[in-house]
C-alpha atoms as a PDB file:
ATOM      1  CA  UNK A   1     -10.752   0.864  -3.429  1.00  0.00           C
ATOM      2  CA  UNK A   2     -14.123  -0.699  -3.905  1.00  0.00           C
ATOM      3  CA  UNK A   3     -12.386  -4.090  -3.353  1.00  0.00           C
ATOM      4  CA  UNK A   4     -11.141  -3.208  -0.289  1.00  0.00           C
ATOM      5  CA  UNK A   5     -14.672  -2.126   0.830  1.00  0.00           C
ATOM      6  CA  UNK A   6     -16.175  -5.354   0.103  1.00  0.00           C
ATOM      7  CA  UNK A   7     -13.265  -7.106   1.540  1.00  0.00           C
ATOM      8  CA  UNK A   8     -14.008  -5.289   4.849  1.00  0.00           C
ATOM      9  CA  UNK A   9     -17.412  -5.801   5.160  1.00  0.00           C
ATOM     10  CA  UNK A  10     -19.074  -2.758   3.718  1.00  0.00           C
ATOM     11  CA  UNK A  11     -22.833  -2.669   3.227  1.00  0.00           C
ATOM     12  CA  UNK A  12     -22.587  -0.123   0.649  1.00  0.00           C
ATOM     13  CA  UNK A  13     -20.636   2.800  -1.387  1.00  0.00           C
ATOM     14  CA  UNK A  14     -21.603   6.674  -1.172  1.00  0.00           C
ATOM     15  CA  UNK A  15     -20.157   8.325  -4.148  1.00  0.00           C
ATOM     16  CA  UNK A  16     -20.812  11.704  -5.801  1.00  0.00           C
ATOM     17  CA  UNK A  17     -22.661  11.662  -8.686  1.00  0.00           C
ATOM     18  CA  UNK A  18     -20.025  12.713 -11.170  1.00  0.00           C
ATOM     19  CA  UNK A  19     -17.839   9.465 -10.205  1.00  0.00           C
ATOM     20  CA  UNK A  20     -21.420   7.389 -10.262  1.00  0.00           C
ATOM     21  CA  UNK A  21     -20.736   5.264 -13.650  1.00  0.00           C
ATOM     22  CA  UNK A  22     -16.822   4.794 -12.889  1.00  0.00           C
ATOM     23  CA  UNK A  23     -18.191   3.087  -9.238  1.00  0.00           C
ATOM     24  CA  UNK A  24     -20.770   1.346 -10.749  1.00  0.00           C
ATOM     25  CA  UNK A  25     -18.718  -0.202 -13.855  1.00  0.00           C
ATOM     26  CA  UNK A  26     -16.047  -1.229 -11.554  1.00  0.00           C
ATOM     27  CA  UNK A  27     -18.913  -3.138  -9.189  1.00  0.00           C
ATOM     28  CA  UNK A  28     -19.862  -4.584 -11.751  1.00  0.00           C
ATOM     29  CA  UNK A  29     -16.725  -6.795 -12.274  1.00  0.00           C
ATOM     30  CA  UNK A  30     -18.142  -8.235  -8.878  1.00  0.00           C
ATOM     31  CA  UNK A  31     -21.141  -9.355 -10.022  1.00  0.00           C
ATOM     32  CA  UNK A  32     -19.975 -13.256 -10.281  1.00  0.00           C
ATOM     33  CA  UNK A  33     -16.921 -13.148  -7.153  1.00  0.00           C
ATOM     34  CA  UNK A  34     -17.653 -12.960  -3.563  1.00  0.00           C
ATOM     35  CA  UNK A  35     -17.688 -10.585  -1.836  1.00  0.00           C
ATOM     36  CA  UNK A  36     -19.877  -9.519  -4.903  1.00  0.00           C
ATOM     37  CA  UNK A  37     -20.475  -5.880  -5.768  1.00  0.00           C
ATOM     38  CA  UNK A  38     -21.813  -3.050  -3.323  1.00  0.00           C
ATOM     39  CA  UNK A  39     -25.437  -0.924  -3.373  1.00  0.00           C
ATOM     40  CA  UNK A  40     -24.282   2.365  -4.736  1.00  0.00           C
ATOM     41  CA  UNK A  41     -26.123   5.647  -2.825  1.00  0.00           C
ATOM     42  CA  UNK A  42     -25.276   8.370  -4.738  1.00  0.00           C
ATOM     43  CA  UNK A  43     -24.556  11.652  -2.582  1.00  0.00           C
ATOM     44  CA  UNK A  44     -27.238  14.486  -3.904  1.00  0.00           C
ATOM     45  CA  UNK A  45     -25.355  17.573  -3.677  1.00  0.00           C
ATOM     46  CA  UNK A  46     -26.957  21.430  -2.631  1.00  0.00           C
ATOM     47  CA  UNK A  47     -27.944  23.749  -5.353  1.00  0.00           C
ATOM     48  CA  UNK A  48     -25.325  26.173  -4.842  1.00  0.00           C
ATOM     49  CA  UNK A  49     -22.030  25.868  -3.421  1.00  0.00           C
ATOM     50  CA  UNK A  50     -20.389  22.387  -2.484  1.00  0.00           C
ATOM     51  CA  UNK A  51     -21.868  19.126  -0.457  1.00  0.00           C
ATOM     52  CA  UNK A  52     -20.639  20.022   3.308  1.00  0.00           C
ATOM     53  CA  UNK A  53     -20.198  23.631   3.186  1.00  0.00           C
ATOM     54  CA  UNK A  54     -21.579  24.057   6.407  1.00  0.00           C
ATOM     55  CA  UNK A  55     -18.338  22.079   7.881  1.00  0.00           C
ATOM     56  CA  UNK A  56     -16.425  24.852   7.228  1.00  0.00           C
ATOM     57  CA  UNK A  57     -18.841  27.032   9.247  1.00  0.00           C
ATOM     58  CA  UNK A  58     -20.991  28.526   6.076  1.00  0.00           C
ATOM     59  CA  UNK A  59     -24.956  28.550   5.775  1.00  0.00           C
ATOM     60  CA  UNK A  60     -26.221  25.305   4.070  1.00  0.00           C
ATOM     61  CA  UNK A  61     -27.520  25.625   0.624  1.00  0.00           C
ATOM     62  CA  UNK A  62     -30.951  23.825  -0.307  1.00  0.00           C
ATOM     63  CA  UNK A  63     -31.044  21.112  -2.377  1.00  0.00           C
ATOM     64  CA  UNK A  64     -32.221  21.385  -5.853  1.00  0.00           C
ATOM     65  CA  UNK A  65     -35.458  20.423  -6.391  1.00  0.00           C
ATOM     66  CA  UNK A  66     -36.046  16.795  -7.024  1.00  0.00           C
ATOM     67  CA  UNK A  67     -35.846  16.352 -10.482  1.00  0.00           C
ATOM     68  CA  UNK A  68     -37.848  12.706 -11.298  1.00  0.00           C
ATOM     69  CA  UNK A  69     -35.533  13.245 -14.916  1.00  0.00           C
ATOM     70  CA  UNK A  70     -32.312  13.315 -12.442  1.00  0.00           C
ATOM     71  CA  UNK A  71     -32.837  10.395 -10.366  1.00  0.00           C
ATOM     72  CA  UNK A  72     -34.211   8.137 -13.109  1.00  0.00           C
ATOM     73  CA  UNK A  73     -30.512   9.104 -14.517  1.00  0.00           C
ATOM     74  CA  UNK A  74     -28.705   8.277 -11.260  1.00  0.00           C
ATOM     75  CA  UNK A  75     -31.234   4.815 -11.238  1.00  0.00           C
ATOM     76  CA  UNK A  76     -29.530   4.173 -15.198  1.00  0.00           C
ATOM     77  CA  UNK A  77     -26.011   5.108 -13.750  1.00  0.00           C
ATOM     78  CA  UNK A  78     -26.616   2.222 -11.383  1.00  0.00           C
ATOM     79  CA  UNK A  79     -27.309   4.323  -8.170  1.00  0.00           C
ATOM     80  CA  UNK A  80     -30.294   2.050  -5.783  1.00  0.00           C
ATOM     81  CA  UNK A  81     -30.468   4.880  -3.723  1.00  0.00           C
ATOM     82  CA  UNK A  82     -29.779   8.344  -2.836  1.00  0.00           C
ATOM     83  CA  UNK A  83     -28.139  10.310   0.848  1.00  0.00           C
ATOM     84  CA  UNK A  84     -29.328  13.853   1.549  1.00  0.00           C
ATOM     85  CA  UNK A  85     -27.847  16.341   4.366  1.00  0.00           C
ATOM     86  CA  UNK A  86     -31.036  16.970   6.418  1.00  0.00           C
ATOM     87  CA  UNK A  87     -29.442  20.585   6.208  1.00  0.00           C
ATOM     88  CA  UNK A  88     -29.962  21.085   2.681  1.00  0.00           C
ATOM     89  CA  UNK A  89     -33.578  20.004   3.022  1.00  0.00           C
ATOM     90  CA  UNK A  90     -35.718  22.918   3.263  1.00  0.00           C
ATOM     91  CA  UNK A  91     -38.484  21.197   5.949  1.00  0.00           C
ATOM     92  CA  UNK A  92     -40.021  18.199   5.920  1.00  0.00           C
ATOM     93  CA  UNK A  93     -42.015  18.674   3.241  1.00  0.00           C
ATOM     94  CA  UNK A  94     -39.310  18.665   0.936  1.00  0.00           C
ATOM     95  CA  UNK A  95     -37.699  15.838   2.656  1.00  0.00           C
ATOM     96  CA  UNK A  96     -41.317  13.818   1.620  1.00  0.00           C
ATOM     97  CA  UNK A  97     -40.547  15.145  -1.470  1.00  0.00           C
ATOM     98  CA  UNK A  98     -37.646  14.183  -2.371  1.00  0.00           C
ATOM     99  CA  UNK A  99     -38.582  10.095  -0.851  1.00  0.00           C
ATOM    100  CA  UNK A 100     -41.687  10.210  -3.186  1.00  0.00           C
ATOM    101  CA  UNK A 101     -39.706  11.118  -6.557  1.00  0.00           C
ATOM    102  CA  UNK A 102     -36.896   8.347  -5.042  1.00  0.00           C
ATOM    103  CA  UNK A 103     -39.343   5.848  -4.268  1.00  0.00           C
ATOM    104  CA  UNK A 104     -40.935   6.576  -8.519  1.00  0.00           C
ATOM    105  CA  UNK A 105     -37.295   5.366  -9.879  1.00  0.00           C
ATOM    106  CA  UNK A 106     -36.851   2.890  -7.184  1.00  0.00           C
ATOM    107  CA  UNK A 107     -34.610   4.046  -5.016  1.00  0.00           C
ATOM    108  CA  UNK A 108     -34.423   4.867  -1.453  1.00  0.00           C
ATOM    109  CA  UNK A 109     -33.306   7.584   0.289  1.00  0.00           C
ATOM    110  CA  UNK A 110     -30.823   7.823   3.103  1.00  0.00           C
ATOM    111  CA  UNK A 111     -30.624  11.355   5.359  1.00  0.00           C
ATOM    112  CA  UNK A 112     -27.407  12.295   6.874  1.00  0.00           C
ATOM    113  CA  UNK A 113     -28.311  14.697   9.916  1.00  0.00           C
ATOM    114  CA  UNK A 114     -26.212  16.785  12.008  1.00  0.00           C
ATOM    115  CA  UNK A 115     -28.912  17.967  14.337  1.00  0.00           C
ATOM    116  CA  UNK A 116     -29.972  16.477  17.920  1.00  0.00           C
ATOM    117  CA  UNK A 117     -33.647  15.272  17.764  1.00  0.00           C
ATOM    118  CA  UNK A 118     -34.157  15.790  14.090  1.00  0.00           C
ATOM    119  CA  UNK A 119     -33.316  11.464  13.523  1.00  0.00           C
ATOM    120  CA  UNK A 120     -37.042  10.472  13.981  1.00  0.00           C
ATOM    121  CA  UNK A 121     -38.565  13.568  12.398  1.00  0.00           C
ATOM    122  CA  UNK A 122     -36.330  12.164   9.438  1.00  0.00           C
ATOM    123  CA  UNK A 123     -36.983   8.342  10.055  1.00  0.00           C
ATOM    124  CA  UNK A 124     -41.112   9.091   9.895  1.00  0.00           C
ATOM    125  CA  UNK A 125     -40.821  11.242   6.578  1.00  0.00           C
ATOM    126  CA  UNK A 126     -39.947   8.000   5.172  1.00  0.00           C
ATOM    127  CA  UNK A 127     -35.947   7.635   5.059  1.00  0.00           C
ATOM    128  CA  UNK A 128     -34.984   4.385   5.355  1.00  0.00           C
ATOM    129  CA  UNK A 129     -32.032   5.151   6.850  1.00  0.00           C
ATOM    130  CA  UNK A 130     -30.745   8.139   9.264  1.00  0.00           C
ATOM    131  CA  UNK A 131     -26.886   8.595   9.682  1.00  0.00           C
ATOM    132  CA  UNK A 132     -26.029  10.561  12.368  1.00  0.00           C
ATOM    133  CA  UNK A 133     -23.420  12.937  12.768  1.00  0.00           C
ATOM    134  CA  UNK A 134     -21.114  13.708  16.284  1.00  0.00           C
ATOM    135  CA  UNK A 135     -23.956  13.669  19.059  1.00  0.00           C
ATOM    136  CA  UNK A 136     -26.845  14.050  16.988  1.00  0.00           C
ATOM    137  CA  UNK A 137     -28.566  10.784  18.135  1.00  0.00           C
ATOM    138  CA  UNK A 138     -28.703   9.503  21.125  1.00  0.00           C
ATOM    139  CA  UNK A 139     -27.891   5.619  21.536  1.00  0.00           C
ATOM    140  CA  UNK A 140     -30.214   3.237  20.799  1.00  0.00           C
ATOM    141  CA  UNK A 141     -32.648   5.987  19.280  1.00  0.00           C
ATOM    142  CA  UNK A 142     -35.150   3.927  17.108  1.00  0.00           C
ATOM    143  CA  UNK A 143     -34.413   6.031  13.937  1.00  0.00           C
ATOM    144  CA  UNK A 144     -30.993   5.601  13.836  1.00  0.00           C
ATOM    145  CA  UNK A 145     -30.985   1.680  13.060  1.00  0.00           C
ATOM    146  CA  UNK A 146     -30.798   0.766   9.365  1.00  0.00           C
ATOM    147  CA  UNK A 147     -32.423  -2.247   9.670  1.00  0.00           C
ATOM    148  CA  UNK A 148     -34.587  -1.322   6.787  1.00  0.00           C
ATOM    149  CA  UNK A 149     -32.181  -0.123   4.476  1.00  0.00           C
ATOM    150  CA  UNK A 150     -30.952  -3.741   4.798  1.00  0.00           C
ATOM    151  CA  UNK A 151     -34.186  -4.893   2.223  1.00  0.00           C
ATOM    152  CA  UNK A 152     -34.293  -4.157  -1.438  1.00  0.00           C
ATOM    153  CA  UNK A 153     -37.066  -1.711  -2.736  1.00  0.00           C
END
């Protein structure tokens, strides 16, 4: 599968965190070949109950405090960054949170959001990337370009 997503173009993986060191093992048998092997952004999943219960029309947990201990681990698993729901972020303090104990290990963070207006809310805590969801941001809002997930940390 990865093969086929560097084939394509991809910029990156998102994978959950149990499947983390499987992705990043089999990346790294791209190291020397070209396309050579993807950023992995490991998917941080809410403290109770599953990543994307609210799909299914349920309240979204809160993520689990940012544990410095868990994403140094993720880092060592061979994550370089991290993607959030802005749902399971309890206000932007947390969100600030969360990007400081990232940007300790070296990674970055990217915020999935579902919400209209909440992209540059997300974009100033210091995300360096906002993925929006259906109609949540409007075209050509400044928060929604990548461009600066495109540099290394």
């Amino acid at each position: 599968l990865s093969t086929r997503c560097r084939d394509a173009g991809a910029a990156a993986l998102v994978v959950p965190s149990d499947l983390l060191s499987a992705f990043a093992a089999e990346q790294a048998t791209a190291a020397s070949s070209y396309p050579g092997p993807l950023p992995l952004i490991c998917q941080l999943q809410p403290s109770v109950g599953g990543g994307g219960s609210e799909a299914a029309g349920e309240a979204p947990q809160p993520l689990a405090e940012p544990s410095s201990l868990k994403l140094g681990e993720l880092r060592a698993l061979g994550a370089e960054g991290v993607m959030v729901r802005s749902s399971a972020l309890e206000g932007g303090a947390a969100l600030a949170d969360l990007v400081s104990a990232a940007e300790a290990e070296a990674l970055r963070v990217v915020v999935l959001t579902g919400r209209a207006g909440e992209a540059d809310a997300v974009a100033g805590a210091g995300a360096v990337a906002v993925v929006c969801e259906g109609d949540a941001c409007e075209e050509g809002a400044p928060a929604a370009s990548a461009a600066s997930a495109a540099s290394p940390p």
